[in-house]
C-alpha atoms as a PDB file:
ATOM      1  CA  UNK A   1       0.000   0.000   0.000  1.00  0.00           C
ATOM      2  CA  UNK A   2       1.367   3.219  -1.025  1.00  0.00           C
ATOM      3  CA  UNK A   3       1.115   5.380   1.955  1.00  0.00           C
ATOM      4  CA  UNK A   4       1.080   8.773  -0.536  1.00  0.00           C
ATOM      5  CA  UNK A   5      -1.262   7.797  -2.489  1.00  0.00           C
ATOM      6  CA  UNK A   6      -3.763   6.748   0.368  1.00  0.00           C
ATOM      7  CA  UNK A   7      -2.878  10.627   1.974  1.00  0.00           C
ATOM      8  CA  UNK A   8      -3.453  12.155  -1.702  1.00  0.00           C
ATOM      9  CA  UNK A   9      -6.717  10.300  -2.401  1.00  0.00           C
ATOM     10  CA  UNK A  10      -8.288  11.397   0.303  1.00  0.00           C
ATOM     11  CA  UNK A  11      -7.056  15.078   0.012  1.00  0.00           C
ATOM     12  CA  UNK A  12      -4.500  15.056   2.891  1.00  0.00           C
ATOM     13  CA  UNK A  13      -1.441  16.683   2.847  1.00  0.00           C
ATOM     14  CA  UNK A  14       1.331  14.647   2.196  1.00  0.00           C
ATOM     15  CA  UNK A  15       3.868  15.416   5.784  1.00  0.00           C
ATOM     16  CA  UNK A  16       6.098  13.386   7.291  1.00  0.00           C
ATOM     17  CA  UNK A  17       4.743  12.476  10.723  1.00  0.00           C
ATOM     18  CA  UNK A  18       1.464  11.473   8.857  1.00  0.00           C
ATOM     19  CA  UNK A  19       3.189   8.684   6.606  1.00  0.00           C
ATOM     20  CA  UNK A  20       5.228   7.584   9.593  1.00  0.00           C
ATOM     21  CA  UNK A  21       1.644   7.629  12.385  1.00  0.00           C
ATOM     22  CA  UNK A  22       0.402   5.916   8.995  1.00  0.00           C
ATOM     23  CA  UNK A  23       3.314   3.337   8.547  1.00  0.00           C
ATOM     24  CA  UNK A  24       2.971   2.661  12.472  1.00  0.00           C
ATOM     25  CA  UNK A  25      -0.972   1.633  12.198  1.00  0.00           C
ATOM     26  CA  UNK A  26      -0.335  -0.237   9.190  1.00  0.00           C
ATOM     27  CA  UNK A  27       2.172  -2.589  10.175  1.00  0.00           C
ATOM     28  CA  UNK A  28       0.694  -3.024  13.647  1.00  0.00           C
ATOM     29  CA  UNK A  29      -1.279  -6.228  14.226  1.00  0.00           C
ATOM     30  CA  UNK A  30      -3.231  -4.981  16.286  1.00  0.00           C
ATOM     31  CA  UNK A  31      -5.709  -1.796  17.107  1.00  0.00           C
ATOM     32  CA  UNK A  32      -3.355   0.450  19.081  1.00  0.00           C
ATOM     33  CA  UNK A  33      -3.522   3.554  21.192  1.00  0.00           C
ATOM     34  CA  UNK A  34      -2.054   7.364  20.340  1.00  0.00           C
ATOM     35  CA  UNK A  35       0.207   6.451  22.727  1.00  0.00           C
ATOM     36  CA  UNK A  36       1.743   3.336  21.803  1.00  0.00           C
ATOM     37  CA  UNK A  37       2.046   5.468  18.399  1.00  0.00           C
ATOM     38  CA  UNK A  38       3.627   8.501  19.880  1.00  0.00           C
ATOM     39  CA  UNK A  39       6.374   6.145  21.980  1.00  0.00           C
ATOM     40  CA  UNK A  40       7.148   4.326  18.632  1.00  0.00           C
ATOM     41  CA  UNK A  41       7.928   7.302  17.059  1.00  0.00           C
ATOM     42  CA  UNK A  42      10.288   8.077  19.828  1.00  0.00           C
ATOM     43  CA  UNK A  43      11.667   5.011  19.436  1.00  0.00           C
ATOM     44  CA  UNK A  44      12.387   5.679  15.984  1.00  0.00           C
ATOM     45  CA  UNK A  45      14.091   9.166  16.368  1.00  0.00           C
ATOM     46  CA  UNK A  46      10.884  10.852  15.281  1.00  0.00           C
ATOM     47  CA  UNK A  47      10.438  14.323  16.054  1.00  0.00           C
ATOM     48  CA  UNK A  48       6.589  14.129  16.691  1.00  0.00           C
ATOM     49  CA  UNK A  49       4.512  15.513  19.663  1.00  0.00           C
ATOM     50  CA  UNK A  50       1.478  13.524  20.873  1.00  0.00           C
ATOM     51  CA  UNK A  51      -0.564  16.593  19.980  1.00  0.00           C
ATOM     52  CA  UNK A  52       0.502  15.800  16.253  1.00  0.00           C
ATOM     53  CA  UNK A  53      -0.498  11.833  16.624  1.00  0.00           C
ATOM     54  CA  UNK A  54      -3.764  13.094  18.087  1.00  0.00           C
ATOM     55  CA  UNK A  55      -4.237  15.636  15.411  1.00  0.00           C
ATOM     56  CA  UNK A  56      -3.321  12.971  12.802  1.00  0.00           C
ATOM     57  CA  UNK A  57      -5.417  10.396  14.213  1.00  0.00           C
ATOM     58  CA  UNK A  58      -8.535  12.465  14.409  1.00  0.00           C
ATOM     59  CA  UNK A  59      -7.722  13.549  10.929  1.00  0.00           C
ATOM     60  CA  UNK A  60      -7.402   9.870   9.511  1.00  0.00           C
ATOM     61  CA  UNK A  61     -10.809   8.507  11.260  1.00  0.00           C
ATOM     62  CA  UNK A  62     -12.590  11.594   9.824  1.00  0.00           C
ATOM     63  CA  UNK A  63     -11.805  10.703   6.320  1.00  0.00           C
ATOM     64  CA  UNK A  64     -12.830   7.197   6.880  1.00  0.00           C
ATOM     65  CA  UNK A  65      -8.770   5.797   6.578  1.00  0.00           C
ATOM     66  CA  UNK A  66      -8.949   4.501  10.855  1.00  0.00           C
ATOM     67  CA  UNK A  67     -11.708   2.368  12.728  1.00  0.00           C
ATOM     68  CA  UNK A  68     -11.497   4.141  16.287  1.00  0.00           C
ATOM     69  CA  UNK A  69     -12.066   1.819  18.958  1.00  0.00           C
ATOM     70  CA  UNK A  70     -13.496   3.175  22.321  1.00  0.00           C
ATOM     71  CA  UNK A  71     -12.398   0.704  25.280  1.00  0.00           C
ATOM     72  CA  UNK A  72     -14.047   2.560  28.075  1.00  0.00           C
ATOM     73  CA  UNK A  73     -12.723   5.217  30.402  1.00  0.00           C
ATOM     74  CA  UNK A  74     -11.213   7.636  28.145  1.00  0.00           C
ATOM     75  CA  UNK A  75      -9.056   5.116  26.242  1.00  0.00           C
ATOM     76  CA  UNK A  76      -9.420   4.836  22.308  1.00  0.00           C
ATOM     77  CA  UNK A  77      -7.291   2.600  20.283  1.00  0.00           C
ATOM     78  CA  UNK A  78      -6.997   2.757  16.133  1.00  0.00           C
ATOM     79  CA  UNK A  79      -6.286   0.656  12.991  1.00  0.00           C
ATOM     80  CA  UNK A  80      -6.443   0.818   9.411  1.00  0.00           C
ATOM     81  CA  UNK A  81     -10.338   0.594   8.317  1.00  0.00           C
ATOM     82  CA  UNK A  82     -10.740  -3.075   6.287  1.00  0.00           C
ATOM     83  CA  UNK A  83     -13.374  -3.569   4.110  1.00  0.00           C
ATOM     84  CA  UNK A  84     -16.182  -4.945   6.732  1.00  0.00           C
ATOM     85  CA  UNK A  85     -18.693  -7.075   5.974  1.00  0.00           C
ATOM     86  CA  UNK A  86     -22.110  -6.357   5.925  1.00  0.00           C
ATOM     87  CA  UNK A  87     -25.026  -7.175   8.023  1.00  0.00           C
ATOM     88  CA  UNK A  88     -28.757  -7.544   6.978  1.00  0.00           C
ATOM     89  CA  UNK A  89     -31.488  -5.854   9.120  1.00  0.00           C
ATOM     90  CA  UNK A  90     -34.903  -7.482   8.253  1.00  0.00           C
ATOM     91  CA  UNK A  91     -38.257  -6.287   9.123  1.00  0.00           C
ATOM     92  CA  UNK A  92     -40.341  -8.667  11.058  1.00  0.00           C
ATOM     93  CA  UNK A  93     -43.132  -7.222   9.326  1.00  0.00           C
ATOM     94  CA  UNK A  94     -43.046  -6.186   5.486  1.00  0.00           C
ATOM     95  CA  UNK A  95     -39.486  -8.148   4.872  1.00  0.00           C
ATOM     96  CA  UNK A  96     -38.160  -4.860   3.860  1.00  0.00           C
ATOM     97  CA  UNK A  97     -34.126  -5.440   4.304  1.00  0.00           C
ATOM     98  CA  UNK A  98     -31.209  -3.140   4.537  1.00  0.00           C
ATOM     99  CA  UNK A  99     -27.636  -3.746   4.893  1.00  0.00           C
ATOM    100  CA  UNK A 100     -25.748  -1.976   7.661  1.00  0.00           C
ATOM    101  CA  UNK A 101     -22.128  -2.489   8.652  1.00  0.00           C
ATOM    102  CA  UNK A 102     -20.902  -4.801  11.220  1.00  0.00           C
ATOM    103  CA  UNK A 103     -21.126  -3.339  14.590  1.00  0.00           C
ATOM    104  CA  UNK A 104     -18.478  -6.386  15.973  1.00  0.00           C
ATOM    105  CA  UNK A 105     -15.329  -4.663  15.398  1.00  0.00           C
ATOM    106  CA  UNK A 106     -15.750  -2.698  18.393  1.00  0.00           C
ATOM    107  CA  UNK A 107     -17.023  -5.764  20.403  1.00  0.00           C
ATOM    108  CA  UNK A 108     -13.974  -7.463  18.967  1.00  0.00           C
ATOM    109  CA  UNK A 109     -11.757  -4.912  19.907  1.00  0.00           C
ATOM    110  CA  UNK A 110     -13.314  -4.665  23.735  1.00  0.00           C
ATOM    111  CA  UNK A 111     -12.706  -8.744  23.943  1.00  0.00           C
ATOM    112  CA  UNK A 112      -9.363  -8.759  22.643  1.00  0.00           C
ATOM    113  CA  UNK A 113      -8.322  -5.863  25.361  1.00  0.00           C
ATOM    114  CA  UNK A 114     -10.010  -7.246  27.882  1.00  0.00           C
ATOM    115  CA  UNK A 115      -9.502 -11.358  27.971  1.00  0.00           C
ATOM    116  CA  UNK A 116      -6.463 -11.209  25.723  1.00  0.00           C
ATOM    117  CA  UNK A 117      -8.911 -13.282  23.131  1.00  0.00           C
ATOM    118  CA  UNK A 118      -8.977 -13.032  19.496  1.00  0.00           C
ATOM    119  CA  UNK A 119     -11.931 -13.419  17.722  1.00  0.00           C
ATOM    120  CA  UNK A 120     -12.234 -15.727  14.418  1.00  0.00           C
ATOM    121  CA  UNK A 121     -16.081 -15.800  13.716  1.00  0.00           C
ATOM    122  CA  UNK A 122     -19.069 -14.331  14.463  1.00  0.00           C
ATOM    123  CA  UNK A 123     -22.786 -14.773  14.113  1.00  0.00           C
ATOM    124  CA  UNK A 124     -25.189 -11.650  14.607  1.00  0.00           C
ATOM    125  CA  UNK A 125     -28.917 -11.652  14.167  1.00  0.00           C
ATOM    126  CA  UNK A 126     -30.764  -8.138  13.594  1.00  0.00           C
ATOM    127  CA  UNK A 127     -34.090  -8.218  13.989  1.00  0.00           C
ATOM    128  CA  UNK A 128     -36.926  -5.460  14.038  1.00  0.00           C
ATOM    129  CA  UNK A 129     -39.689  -2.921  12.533  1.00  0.00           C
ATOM    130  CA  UNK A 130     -38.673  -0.695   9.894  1.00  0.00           C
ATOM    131  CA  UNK A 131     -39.994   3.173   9.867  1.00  0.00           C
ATOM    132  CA  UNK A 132     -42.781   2.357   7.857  1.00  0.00           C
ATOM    133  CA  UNK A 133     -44.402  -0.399   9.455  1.00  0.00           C
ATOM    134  CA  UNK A 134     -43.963   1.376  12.930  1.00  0.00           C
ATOM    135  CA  UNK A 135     -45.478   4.658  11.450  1.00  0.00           C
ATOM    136  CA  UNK A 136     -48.609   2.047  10.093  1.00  0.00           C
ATOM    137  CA  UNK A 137     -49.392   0.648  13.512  1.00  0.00           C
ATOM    138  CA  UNK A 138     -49.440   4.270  15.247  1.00  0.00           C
END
């Protein structure tokens, strides 16, 4: 993946401490925090202040390039946004359908942070009344 390109694409402006926060969530396993970014960067020799990962980070989920992750209590971790799958939402009534994205990631992400488990599969049924049969009934 050309980091550039991804920046250009989506109208960012190409700097250096946004391909190297980039680089960092890319080659990370894992969702990770501003933190963990900011000390890699240190690390590194980067001259970057946490301010700028913030910045950056808030920047990247904003134009859709990060999934943010909110693990309770103030504490947010990021990765690069993967095509999700899709789920289907089907009205118990009319069998009207729409597809929605998967809500797991963050469930996925609160699992893995919390039990140390990764998830491999999951199976999520959606069930309901859309707008128009609930407007019918009133």
């Amino acid at each position: 993946m050309n980091i550039e390109n991804v920046l250009r694409q989506n109208s960012i402006k190409v700097t250096k401490a946004r391909r190297t926060i980039f680089n960092i969530i890319l080659n990370s396993e894992n969702s990770i925090s501003a933190e963990f970014i900011y000390n890699a960067c240190v690390e590194t020799g980067e001259d970057i202040n946490l301010s700028t990962v913030y910045r950056t980070l808030e920047l990247f989920e904003e134009k859709e390039i990060v999934d943010k992750f909110d693990l309770g209590e103030g504490r947010y971790t990021y990765c690069i946004k993967k095509n999700s799958h899709m789920h289907t939402l089907r009205c118990s009534l009319c069998n009207k359908e729409i597809d929605v994205p998967c809500p797991m990631h963050q469930v996925e992400e609160l699992v893995k942070n919390k039990t140390g488990f990764t998830l491999t599969e999951h199976h999520l049924i959606l069930k309901g009344i859309c707008e128009e049969c609930k407007n019918k009934k009133s």
